[in-house]
C-alpha atoms as a PDB file:
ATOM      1  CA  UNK A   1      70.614 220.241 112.832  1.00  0.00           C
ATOM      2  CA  UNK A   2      73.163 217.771 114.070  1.00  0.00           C
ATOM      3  CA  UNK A   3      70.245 215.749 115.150  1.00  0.00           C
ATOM      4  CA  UNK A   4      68.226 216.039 111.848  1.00  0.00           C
ATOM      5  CA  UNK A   5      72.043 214.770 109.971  1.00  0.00           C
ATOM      6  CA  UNK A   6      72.639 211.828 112.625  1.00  0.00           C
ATOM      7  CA  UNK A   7      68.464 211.059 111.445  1.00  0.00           C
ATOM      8  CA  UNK A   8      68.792 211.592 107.898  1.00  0.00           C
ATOM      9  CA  UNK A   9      72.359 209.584 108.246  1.00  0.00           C
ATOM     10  CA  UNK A  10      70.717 207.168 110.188  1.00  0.00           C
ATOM     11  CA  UNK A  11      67.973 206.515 107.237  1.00  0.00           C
ATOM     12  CA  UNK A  12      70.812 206.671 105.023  1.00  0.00           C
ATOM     13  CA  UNK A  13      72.478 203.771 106.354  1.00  0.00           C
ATOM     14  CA  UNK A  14      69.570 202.176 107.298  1.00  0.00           C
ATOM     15  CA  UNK A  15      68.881 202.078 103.394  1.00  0.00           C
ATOM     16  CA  UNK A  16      71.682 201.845 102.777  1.00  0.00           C
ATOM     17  CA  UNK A  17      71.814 198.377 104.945  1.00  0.00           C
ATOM     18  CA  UNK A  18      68.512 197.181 103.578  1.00  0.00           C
ATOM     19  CA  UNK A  19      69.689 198.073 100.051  1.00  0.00           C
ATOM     20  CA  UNK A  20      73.013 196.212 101.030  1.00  0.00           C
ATOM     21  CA  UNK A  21      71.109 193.520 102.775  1.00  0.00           C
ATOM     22  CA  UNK A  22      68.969 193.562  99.514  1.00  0.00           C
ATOM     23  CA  UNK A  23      71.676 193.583  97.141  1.00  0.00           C
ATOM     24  CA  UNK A  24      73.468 190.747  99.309  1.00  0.00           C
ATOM     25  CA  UNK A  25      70.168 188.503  99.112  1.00  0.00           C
ATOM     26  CA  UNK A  26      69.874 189.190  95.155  1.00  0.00           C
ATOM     27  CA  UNK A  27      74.064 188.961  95.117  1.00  0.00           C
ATOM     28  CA  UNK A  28      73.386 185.678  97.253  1.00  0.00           C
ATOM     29  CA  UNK A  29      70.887 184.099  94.816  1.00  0.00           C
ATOM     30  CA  UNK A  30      73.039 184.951  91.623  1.00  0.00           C
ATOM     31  CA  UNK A  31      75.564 183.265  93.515  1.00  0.00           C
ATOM     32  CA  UNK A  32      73.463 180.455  94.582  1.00  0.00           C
ATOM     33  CA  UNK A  33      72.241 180.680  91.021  1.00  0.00           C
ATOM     34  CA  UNK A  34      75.374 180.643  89.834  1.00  0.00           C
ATOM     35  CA  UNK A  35      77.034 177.460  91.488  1.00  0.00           C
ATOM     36  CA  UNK A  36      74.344 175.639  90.511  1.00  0.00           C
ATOM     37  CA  UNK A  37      74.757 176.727  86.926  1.00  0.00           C
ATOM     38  CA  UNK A  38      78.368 176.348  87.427  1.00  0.00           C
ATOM     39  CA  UNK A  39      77.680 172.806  88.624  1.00  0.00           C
ATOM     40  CA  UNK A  40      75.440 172.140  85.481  1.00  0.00           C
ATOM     41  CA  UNK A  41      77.952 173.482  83.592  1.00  0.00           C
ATOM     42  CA  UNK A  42      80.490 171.152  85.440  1.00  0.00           C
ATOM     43  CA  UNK A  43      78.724 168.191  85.376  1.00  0.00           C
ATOM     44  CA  UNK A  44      78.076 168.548  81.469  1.00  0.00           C
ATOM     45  CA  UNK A  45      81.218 169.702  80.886  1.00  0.00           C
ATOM     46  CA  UNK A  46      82.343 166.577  82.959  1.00  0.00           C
ATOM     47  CA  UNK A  47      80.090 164.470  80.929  1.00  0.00           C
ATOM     48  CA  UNK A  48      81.546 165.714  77.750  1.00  0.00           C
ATOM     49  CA  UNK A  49      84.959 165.059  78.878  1.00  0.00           C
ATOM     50  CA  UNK A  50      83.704 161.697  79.892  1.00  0.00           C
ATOM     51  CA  UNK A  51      81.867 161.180  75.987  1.00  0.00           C
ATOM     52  CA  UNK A  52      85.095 162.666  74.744  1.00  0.00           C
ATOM     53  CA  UNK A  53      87.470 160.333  76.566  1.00  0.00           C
ATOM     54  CA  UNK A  54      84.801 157.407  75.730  1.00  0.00           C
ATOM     55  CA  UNK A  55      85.043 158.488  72.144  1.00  0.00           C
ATOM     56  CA  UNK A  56      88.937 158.504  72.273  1.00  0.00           C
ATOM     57  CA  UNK A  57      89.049 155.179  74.046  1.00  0.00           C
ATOM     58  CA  UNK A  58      86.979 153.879  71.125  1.00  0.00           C
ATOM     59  CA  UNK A  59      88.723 155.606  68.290  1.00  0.00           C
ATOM     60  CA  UNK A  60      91.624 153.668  69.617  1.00  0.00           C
ATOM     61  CA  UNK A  61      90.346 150.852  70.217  1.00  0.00           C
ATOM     62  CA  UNK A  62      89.319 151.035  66.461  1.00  0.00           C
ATOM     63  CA  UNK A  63      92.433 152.092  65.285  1.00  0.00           C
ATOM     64  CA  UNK A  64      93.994 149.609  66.894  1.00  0.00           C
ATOM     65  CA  UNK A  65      91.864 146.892  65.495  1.00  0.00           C
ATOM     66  CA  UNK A  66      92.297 148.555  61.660  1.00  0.00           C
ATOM     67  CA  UNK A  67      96.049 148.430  62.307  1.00  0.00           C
ATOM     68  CA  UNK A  68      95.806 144.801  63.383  1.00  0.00           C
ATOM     69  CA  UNK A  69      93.408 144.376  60.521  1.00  0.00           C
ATOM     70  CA  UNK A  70      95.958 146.263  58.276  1.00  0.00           C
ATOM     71  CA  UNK A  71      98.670 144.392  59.220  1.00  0.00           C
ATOM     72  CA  UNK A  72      96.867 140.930  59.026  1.00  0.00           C
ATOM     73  CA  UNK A  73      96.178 142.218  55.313  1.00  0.00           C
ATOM     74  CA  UNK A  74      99.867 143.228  54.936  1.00  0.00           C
ATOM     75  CA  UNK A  75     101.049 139.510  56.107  1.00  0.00           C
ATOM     76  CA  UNK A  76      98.258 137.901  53.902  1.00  0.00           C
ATOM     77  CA  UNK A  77      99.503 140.125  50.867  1.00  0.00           C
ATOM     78  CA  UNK A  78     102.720 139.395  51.891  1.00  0.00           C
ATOM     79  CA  UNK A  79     102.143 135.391  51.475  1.00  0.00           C
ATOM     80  CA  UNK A  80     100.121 136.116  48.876  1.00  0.00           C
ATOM     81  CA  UNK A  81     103.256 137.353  46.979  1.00  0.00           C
ATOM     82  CA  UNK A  82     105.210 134.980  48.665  1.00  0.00           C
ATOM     83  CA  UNK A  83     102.869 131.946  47.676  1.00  0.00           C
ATOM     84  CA  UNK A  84     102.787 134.121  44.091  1.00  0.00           C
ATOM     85  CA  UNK A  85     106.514 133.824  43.785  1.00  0.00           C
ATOM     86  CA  UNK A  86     106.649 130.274  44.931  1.00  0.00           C
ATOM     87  CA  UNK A  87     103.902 129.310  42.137  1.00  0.00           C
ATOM     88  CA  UNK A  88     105.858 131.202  39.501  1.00  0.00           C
ATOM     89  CA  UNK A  89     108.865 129.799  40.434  1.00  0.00           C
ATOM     90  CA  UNK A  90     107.106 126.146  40.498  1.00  0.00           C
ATOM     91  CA  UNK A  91     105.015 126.910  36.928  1.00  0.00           C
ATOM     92  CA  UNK A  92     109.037 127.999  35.547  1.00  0.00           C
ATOM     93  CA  UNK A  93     110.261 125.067  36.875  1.00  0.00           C
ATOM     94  CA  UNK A  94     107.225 122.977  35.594  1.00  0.00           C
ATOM     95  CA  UNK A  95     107.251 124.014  32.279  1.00  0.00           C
ATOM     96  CA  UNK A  96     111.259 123.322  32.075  1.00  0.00           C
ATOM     97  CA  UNK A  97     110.236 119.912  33.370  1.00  0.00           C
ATOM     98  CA  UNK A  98     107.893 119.796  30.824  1.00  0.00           C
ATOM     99  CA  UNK A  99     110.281 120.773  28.398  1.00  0.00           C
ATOM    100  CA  UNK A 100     112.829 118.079  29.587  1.00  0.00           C
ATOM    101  CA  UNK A 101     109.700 115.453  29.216  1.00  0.00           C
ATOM    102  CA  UNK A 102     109.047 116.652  25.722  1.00  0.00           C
ATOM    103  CA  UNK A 103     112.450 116.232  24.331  1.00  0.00           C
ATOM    104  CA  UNK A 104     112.743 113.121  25.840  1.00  0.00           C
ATOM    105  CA  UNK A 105     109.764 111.738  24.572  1.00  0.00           C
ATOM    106  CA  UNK A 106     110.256 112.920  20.849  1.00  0.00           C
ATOM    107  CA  UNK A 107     113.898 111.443  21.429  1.00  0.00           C
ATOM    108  CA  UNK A 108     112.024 107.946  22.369  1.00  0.00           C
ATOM    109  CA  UNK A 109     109.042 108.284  19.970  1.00  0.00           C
ATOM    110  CA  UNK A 110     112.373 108.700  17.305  1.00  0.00           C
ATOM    111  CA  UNK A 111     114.049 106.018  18.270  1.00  0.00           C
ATOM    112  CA  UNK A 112     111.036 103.944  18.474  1.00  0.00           C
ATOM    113  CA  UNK A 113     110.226 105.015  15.156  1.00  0.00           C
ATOM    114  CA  UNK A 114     113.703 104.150  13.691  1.00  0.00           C
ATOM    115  CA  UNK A 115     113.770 101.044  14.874  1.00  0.00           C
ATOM    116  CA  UNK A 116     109.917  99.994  14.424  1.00  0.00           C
ATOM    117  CA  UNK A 117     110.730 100.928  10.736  1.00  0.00           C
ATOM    118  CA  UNK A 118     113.878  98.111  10.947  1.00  0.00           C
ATOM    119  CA  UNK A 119     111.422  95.671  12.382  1.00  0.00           C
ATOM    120  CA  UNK A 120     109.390  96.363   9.915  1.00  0.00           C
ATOM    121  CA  UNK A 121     111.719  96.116   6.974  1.00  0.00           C
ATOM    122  CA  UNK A 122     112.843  92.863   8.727  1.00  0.00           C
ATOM    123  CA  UNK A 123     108.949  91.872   9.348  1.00  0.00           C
ATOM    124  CA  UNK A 124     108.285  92.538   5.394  1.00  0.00           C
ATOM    125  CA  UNK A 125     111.641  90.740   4.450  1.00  0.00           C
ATOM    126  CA  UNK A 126     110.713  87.577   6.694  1.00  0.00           C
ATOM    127  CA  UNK A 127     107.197  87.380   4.714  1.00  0.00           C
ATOM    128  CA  UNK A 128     108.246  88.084   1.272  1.00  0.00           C
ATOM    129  CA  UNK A 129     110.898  85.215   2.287  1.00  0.00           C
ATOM    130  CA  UNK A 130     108.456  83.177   3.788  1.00  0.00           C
ATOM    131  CA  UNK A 131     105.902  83.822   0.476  1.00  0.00           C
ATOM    132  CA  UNK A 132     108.691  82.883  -1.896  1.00  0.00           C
ATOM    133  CA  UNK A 133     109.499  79.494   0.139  1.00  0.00           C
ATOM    134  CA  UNK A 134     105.864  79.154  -0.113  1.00  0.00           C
ATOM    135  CA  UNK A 135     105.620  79.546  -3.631  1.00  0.00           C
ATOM    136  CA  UNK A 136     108.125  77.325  -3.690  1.00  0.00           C
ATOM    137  CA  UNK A 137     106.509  74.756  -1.830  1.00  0.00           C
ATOM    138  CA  UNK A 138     103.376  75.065  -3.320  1.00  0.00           C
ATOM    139  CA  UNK A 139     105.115  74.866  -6.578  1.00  0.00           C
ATOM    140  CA  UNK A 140     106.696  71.290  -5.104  1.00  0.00           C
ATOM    141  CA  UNK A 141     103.421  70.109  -3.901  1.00  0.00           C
ATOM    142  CA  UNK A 142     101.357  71.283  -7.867  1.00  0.00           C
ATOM    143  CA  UNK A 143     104.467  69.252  -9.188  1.00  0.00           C
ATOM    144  CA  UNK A 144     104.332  66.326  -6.923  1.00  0.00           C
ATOM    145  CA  UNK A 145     100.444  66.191  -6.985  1.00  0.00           C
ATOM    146  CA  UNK A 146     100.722  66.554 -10.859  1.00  0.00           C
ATOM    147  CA  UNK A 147     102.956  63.513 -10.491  1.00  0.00           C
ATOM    148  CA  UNK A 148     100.602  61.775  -7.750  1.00  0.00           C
ATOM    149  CA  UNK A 149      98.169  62.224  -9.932  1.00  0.00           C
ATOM    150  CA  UNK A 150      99.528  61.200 -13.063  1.00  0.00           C
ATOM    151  CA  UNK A 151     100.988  57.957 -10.898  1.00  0.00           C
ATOM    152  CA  UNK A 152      97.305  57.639  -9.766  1.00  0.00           C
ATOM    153  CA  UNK A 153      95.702  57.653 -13.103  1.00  0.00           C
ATOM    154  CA  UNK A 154      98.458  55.113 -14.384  1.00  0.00           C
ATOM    155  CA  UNK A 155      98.272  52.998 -11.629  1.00  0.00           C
ATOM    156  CA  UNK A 156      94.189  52.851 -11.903  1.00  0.00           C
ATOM    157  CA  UNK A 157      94.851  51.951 -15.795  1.00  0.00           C
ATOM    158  CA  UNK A 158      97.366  49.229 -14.625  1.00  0.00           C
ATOM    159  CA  UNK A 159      94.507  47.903 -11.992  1.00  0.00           C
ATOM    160  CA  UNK A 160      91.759  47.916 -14.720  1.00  0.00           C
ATOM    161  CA  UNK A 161      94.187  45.948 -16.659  1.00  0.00           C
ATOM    162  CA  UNK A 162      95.016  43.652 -14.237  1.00  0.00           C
ATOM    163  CA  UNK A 163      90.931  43.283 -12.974  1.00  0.00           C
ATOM    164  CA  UNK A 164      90.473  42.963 -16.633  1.00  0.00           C
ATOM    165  CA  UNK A 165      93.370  39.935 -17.075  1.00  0.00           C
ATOM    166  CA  UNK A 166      91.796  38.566 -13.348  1.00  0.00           C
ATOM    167  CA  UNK A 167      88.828  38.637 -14.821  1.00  0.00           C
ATOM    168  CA  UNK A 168      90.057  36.616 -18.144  1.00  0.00           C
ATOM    169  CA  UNK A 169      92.035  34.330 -16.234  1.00  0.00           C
ATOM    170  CA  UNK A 170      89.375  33.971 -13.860  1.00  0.00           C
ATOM    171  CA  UNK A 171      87.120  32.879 -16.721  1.00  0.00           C
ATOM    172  CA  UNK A 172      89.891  30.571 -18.812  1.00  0.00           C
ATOM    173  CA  UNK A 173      90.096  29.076 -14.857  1.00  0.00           C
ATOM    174  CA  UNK A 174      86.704  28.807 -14.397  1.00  0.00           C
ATOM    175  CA  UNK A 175      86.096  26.815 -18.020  1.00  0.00           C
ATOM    176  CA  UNK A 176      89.283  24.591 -17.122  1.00  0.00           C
ATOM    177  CA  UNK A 177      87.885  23.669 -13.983  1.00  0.00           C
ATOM    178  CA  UNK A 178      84.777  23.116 -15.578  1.00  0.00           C
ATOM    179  CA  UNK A 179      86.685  20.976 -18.222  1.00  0.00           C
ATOM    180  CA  UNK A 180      88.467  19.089 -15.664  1.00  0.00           C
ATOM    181  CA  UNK A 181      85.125  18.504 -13.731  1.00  0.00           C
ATOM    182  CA  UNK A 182      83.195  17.150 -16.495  1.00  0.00           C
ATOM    183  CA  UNK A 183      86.843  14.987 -17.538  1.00  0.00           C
ATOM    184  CA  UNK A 184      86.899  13.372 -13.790  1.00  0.00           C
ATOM    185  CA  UNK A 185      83.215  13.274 -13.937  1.00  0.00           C
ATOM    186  CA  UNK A 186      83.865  11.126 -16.950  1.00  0.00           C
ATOM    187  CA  UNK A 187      87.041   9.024 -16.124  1.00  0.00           C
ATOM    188  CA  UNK A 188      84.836   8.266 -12.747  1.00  0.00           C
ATOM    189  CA  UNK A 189      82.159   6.880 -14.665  1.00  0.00           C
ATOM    190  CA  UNK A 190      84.280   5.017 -17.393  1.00  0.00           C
ATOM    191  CA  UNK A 191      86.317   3.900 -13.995  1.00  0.00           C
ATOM    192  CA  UNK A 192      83.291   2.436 -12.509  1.00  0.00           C
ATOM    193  CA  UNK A 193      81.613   1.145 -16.137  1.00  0.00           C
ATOM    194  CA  UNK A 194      84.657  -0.820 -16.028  1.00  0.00           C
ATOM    195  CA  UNK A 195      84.632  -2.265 -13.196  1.00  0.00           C
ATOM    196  CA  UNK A 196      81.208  -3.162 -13.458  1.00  0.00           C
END
């Protein structure tokens, strides 16, 4: 009976070892099975973390550039304004240059006004002057050329008078020359009849 237990003990643990053996071959190959899937695991999980960190590195990166970017923007705003300011500054200051031009052009174009109006008074004063010593003189020169003329006209009568009393004592000169001619002409002959 002790025999048949130390047998039947002996099977027992002999299954007992080739169920243990069994179980620590199938325990063995979930374990094997389970490093490697614990390695797969691992190795995507490290992969991930390595996408991950990638990603953060490149989120950064980004941000870092849209700060820049935003702050290059700021500045440039920033001038903007600035330059805004300036220009607003220069247009007020323009146009109260411009208003400092204006007056003192309407303050010239006045005074040139004023005293282009004397000149003129002056100008029209010198020529109404000048017309009426004109007049005057053209008056003078009608009444001396009335005179001239009248002086002409006389003096032409007085030639006419004197070509015509020439002309009559040319003639009265002419017959006493011819008198005196045929006189000598005779005395000459009478002179020589009586000598003959």
């Amino acid at each position: 009976m002790i025999f048949i237990n130390f047998r039947f003990r002996i099977k027992i643990i002999c299954f007992i070892h080739h169920r243990l053996r069994n179980n620590n071959e199938i325990v063995c190959k979930e374990k094997d099975h389970l490093q490697t899937e614990l390695n797969r695991v691992h190795l995507d999980h490290h992969d991930q973390v390595e996408a991950l960190e990638k990603r953060i590195e490149d989120l950064q990166l980004e941000n870092e550039a849209d700060k820049e970017s935003l702050e290059n923007k700021i500045d440039e705003l920033l001038l903007k304004n600035a330059d805004n300011v300036l220009v607003y500054d220069n247009v007020e200051e323009l146009k109260l240059n411009h208003e400092k031009e204006r007056e003192s052009l309407r303050k010239e174009l006045k005074d040139f006004q004023v005293k282009h109006k004397k000149e003129k008074e002056n100008f029209e004063k010198t020529i109404k002057e000048m017309k009426e010593e004109h007049n005057k003189k053209k008056d003078s020169l009608v009444s001396n050329n009335q005179e001239l003329m009248e002086k002409s006209l006389m003096q032409e009568q007085e030639l006419i008078a004197c070509k015509e009393k020439l002309q009559t004592h040319d003639s009265a000169a002419k017959r006493a020359l011819a008198s005196l001619q045929k006189e000598l002409i005779l005395r000459v002959d009478q002179v020589l009849l009586d000598r003959c």
